[in-house]
PDB file of N, CA and C in Angstrom:
ATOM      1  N   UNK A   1       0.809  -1.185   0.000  1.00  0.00           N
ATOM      2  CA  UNK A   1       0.000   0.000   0.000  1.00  0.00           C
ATOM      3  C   UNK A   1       0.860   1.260   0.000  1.00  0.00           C
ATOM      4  N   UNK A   2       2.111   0.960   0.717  1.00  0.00           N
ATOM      5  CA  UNK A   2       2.857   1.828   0.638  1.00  0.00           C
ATOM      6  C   UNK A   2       3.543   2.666  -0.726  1.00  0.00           C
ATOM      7  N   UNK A   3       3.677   1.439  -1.438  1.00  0.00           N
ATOM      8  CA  UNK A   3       4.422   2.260  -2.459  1.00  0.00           C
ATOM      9  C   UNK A   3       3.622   2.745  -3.345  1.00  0.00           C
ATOM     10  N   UNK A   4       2.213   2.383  -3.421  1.00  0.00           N
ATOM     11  CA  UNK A   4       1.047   2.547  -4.389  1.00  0.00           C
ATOM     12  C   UNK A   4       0.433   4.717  -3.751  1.00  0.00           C
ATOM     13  N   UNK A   5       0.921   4.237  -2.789  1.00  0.00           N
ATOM     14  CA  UNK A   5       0.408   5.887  -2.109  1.00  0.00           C
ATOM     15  C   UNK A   5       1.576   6.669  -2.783  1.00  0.00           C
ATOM     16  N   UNK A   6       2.720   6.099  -2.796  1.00  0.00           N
ATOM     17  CA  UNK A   6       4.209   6.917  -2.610  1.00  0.00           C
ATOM     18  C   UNK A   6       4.349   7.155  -4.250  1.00  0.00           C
ATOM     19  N   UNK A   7       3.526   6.488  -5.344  1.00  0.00           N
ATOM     20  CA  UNK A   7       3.386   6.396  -6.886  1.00  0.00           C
ATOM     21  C   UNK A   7       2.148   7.542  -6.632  1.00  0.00           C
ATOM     22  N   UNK A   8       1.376   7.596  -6.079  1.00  0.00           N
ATOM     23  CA  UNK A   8       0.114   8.415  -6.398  1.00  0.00           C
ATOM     24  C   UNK A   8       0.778  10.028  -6.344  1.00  0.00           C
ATOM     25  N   UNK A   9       1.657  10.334  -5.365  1.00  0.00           N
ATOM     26  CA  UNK A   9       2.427  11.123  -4.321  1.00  0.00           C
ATOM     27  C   UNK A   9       3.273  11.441  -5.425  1.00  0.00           C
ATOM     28  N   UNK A  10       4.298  11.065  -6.135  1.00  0.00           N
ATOM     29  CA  UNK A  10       4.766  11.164  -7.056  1.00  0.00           C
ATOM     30  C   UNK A  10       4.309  11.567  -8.350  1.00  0.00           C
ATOM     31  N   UNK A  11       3.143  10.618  -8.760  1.00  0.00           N
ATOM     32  CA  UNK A  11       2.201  11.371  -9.873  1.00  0.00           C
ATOM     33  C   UNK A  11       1.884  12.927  -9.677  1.00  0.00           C
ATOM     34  N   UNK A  12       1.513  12.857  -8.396  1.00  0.00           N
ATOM     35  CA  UNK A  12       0.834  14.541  -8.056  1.00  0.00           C
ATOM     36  C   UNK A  12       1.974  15.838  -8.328  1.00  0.00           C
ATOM     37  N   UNK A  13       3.050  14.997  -7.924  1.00  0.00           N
ATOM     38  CA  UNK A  13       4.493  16.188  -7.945  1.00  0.00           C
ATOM     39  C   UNK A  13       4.535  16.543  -9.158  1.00  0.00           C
ATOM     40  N   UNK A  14       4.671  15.304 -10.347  1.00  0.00           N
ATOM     41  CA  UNK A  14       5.027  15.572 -11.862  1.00  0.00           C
ATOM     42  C   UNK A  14       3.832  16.597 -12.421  1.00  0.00           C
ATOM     43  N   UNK A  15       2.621  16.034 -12.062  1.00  0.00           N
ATOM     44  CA  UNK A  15       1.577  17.096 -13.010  1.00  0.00           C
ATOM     45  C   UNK A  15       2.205  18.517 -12.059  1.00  0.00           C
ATOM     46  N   UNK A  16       2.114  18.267 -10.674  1.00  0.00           N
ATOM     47  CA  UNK A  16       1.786  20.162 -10.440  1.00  0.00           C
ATOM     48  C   UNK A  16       3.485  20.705 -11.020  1.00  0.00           C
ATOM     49  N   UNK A  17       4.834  19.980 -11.465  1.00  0.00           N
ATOM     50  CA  UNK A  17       5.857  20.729 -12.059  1.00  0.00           C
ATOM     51  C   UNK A  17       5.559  20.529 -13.623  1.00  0.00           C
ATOM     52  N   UNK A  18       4.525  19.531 -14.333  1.00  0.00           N
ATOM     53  CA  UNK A  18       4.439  19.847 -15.298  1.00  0.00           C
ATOM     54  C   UNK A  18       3.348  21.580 -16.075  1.00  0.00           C
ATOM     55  N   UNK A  19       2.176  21.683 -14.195  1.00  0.00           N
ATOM     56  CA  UNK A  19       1.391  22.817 -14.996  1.00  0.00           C
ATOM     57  C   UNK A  19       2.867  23.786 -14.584  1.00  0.00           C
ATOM     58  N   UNK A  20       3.485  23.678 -13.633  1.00  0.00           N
ATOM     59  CA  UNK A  20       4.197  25.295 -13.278  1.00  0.00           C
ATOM     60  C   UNK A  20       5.157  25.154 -14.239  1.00  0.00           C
ATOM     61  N   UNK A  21       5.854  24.518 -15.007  1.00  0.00           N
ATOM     62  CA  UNK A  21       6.126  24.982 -15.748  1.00  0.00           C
ATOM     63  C   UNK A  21       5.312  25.424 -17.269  1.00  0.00           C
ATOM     64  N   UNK A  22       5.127  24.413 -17.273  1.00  0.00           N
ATOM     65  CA  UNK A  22       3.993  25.450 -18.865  1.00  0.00           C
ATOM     66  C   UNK A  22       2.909  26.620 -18.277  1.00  0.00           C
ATOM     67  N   UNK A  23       2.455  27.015 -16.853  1.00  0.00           N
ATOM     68  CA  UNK A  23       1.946  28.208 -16.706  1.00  0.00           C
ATOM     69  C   UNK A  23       3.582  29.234 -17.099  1.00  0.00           C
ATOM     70  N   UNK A  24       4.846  29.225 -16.809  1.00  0.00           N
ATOM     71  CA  UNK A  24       5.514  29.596 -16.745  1.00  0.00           C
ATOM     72  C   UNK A  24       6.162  29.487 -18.022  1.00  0.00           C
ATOM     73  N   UNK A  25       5.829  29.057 -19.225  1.00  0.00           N
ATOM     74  CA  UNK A  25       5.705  28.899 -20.840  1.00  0.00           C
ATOM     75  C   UNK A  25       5.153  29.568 -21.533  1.00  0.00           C
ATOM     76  N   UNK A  26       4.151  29.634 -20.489  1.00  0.00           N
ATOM     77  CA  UNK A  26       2.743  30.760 -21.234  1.00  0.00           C
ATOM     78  C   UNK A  26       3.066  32.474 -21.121  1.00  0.00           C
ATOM     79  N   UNK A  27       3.128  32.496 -19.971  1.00  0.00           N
ATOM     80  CA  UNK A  27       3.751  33.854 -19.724  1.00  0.00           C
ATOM     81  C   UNK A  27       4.650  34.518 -20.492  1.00  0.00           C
ATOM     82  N   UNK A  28       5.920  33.373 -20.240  1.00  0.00           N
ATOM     83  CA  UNK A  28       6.951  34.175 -21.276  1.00  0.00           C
ATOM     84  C   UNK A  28       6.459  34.502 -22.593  1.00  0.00           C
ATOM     85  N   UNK A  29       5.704  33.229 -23.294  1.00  0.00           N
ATOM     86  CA  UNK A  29       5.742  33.601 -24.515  1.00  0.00           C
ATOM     87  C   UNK A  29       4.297  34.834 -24.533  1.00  0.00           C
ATOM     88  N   UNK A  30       3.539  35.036 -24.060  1.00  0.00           N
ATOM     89  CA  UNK A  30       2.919  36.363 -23.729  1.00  0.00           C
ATOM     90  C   UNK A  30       3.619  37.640 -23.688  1.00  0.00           C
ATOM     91  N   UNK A  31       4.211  37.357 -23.048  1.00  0.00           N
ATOM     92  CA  UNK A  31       5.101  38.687 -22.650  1.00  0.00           C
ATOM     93  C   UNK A  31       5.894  39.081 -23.807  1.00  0.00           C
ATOM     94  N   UNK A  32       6.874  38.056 -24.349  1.00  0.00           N
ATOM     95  CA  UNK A  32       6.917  38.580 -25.851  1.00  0.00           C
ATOM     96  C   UNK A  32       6.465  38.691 -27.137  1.00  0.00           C
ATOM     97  N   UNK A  33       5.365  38.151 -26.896  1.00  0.00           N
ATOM     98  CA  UNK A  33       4.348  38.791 -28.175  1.00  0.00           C
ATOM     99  C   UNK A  33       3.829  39.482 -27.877  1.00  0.00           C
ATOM    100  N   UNK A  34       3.774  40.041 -26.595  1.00  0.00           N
ATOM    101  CA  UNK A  34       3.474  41.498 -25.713  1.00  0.00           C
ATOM    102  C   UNK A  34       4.201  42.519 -26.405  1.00  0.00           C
ATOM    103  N   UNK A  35       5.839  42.008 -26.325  1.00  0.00           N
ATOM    104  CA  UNK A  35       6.955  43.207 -26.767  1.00  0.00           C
ATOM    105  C   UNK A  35       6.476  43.161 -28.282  1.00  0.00           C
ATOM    106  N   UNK A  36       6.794  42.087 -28.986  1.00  0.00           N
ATOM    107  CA  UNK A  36       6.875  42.074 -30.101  1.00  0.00           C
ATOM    108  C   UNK A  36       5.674  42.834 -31.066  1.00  0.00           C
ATOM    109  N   UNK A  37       4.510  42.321 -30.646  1.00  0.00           N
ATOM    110  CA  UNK A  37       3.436  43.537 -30.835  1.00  0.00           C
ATOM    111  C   UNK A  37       3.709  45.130 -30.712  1.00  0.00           C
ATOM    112  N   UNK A  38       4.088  45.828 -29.344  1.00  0.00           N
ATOM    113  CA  UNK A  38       4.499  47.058 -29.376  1.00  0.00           C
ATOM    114  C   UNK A  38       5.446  47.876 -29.586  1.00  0.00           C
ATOM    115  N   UNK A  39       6.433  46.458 -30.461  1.00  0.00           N
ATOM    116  CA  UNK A  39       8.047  47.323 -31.497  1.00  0.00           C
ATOM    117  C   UNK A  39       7.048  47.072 -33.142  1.00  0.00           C
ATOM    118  N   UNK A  40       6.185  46.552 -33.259  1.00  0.00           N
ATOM    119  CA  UNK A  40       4.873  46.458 -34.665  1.00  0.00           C
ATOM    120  C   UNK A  40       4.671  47.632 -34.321  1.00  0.00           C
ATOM    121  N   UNK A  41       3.989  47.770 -33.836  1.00  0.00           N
ATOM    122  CA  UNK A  41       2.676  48.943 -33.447  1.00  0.00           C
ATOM    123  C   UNK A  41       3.621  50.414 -33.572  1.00  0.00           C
ATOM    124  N   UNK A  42       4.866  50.534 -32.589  1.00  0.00           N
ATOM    125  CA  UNK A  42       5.392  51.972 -32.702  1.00  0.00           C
ATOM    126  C   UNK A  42       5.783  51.628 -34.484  1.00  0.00           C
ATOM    127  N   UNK A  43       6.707  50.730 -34.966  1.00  0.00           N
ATOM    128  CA  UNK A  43       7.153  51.069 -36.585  1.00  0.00           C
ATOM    129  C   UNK A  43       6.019  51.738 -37.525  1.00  0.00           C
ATOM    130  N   UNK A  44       4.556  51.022 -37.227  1.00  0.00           N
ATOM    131  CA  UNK A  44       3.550  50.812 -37.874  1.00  0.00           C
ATOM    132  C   UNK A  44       2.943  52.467 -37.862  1.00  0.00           C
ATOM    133  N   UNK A  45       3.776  53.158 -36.668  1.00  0.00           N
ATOM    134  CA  UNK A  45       2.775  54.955 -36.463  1.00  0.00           C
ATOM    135  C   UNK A  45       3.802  55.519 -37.227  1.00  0.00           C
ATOM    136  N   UNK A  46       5.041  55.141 -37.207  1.00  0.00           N
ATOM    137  CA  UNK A  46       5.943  55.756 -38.210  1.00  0.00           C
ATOM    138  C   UNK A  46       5.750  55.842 -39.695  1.00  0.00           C
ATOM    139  N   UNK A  47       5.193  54.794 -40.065  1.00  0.00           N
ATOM    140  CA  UNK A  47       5.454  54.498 -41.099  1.00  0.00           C
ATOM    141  C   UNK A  47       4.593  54.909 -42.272  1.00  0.00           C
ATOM    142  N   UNK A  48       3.950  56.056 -42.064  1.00  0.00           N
ATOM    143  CA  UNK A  48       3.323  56.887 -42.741  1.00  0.00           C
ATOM    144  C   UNK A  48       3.811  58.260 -42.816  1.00  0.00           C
ATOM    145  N   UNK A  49       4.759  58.971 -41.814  1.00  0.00           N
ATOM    146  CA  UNK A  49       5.718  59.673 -42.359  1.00  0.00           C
ATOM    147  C   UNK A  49       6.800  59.398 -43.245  1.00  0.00           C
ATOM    148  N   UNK A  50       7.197  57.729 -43.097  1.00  0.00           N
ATOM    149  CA  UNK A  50       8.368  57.777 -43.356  1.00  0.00           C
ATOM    150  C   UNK A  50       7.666  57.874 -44.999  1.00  0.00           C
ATOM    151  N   UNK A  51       7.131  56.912 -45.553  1.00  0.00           N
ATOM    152  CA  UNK A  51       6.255  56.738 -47.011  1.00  0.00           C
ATOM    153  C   UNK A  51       6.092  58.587 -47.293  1.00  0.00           C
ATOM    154  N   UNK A  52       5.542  59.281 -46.621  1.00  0.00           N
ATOM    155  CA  UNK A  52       5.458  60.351 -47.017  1.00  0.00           C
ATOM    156  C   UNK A  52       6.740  61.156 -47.507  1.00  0.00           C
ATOM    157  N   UNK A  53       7.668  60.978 -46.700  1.00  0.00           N
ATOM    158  CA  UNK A  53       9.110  61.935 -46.982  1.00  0.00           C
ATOM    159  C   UNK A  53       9.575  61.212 -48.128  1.00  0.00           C
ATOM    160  N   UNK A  54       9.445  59.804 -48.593  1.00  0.00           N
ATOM    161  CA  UNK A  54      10.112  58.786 -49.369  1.00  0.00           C
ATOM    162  C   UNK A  54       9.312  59.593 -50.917  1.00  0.00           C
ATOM    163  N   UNK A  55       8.009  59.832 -50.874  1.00  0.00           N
ATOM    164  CA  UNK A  55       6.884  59.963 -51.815  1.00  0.00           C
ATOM    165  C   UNK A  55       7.919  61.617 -52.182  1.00  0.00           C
ATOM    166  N   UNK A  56       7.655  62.398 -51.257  1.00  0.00           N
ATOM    167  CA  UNK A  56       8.233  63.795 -51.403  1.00  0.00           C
ATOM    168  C   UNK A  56       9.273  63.744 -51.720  1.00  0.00           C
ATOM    169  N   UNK A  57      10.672  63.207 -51.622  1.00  0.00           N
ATOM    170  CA  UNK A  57      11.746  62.841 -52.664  1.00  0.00           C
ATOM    171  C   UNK A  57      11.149  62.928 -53.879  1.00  0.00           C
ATOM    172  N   UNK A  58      10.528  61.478 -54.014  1.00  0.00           N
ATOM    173  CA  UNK A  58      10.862  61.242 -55.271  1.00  0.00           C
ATOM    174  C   UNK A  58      10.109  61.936 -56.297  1.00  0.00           C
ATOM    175  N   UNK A  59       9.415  62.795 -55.809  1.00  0.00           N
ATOM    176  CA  UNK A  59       8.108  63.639 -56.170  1.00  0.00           C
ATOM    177  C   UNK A  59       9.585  65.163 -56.744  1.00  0.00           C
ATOM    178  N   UNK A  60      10.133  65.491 -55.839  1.00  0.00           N
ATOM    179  CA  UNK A  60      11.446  66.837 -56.121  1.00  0.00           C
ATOM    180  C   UNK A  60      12.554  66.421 -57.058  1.00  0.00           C
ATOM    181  N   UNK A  61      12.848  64.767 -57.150  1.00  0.00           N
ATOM    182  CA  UNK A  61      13.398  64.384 -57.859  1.00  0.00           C
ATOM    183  C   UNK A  61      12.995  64.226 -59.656  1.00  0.00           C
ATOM    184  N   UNK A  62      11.540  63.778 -59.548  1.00  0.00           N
ATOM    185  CA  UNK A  62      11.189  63.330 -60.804  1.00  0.00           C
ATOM    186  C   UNK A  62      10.765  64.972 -61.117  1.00  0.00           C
ATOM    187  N   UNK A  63      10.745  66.367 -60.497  1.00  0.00           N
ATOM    188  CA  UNK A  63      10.248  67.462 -61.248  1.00  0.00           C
ATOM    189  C   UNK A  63      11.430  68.040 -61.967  1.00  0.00           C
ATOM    190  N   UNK A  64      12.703  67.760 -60.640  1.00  0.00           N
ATOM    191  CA  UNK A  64      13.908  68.239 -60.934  1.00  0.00           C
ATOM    192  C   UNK A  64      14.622  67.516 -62.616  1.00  0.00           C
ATOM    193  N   UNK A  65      14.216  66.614 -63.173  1.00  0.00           N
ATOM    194  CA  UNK A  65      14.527  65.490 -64.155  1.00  0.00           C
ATOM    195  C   UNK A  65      13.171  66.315 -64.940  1.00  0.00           C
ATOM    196  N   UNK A  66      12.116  67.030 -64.915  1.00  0.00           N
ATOM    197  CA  UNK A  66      11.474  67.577 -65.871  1.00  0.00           C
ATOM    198  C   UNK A  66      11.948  69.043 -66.061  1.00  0.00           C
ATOM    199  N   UNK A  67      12.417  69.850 -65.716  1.00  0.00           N
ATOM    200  CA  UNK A  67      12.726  70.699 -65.156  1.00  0.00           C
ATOM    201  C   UNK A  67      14.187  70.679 -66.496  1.00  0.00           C
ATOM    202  N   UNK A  68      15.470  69.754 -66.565  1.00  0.00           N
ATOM    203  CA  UNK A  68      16.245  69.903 -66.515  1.00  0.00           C
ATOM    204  C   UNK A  68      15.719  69.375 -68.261  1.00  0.00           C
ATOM    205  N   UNK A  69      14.743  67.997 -68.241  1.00  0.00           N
ATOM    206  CA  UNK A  69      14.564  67.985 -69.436  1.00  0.00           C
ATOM    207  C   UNK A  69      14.055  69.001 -70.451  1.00  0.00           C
ATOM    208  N   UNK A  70      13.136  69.899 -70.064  1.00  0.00           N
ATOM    209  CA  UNK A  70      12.336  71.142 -70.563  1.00  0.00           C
ATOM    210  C   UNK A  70      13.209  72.306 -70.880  1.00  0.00           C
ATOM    211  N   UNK A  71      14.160  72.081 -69.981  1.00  0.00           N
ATOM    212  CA  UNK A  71      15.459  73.643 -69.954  1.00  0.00           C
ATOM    213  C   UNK A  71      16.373  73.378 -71.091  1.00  0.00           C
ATOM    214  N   UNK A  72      16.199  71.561 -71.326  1.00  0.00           N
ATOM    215  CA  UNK A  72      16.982  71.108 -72.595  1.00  0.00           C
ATOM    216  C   UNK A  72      16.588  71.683 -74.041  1.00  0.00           C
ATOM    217  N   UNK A  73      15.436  71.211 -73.814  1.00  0.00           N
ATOM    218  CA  UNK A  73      13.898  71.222 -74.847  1.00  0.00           C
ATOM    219  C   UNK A  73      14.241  72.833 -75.568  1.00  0.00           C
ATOM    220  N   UNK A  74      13.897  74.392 -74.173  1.00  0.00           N
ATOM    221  CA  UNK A  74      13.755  74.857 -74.428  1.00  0.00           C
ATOM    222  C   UNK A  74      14.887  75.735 -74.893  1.00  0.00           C
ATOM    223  N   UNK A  75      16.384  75.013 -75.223  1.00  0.00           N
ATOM    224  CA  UNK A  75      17.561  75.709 -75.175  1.00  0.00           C
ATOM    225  C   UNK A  75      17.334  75.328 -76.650  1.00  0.00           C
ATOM    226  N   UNK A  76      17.237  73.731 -76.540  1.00  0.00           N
ATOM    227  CA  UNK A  76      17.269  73.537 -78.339  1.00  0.00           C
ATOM    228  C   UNK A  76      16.092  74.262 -79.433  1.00  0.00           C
ATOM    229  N   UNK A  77      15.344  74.372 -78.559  1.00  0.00           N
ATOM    230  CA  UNK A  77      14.063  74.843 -79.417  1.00  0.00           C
ATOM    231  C   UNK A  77      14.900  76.530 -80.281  1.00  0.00           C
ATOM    232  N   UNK A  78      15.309  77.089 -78.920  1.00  0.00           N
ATOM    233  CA  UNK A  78      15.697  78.795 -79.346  1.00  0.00           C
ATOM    234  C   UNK A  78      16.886  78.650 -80.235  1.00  0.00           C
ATOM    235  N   UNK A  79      17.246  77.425 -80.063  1.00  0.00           N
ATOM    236  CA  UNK A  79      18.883  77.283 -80.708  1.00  0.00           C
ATOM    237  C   UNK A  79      18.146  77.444 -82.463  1.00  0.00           C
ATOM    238  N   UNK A  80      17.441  76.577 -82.862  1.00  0.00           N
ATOM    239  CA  UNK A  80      16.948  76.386 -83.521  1.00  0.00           C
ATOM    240  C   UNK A  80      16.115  77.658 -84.337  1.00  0.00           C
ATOM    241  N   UNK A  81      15.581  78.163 -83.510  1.00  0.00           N
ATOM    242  CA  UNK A  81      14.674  79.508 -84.301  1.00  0.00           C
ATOM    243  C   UNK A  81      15.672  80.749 -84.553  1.00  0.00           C
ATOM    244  N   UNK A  82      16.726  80.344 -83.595  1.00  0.00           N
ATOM    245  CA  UNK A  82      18.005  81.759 -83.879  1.00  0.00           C
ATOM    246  C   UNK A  82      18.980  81.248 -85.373  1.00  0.00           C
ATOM    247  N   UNK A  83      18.647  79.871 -86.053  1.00  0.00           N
ATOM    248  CA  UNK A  83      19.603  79.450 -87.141  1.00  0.00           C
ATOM    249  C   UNK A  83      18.879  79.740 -88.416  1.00  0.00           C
TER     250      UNK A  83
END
């Protein structure tokens, strides 16, 4: 009887270190999909300025490239009406 109590006694130890550790599984991995969510979330408020300044480049860039083409345009054009 003894050892059948001292197996039951034993069973009881393994489950309650098997929940404390997986309660203690759970947490962690909570906690960093806790973090990991709120390094998402801050990139995610950024990231409509950043698209914006990226847009505004390339927006000064592609006028500056019309700009330089037209100044071409309009050098050859006069070159042309002065011959």
């Amino acid at each position: 009887m003894l050892s059948v109590s001292s197996s039951a006694t034993g069973a009881k130890q393994l489950r309650e270190e098997v929940v404390a550790t997986l309660s203690h599984i759970s947490e962690t991995m909570t906690q960093t999909i806790s973090g990991l969510a709120s390094a998402q979330k801050a990139q995610l408020e950024h990231l409509p300025t950043k698209l914006g300044l990226l847009l505004r480049q390339a927006s000064v860039e592609k006028l500056d490239g019309v700009r330089v083409e037209s100044g071409s345009g309009a050098e050859t054009a006069s070159e042309k009406k002065l011959s």
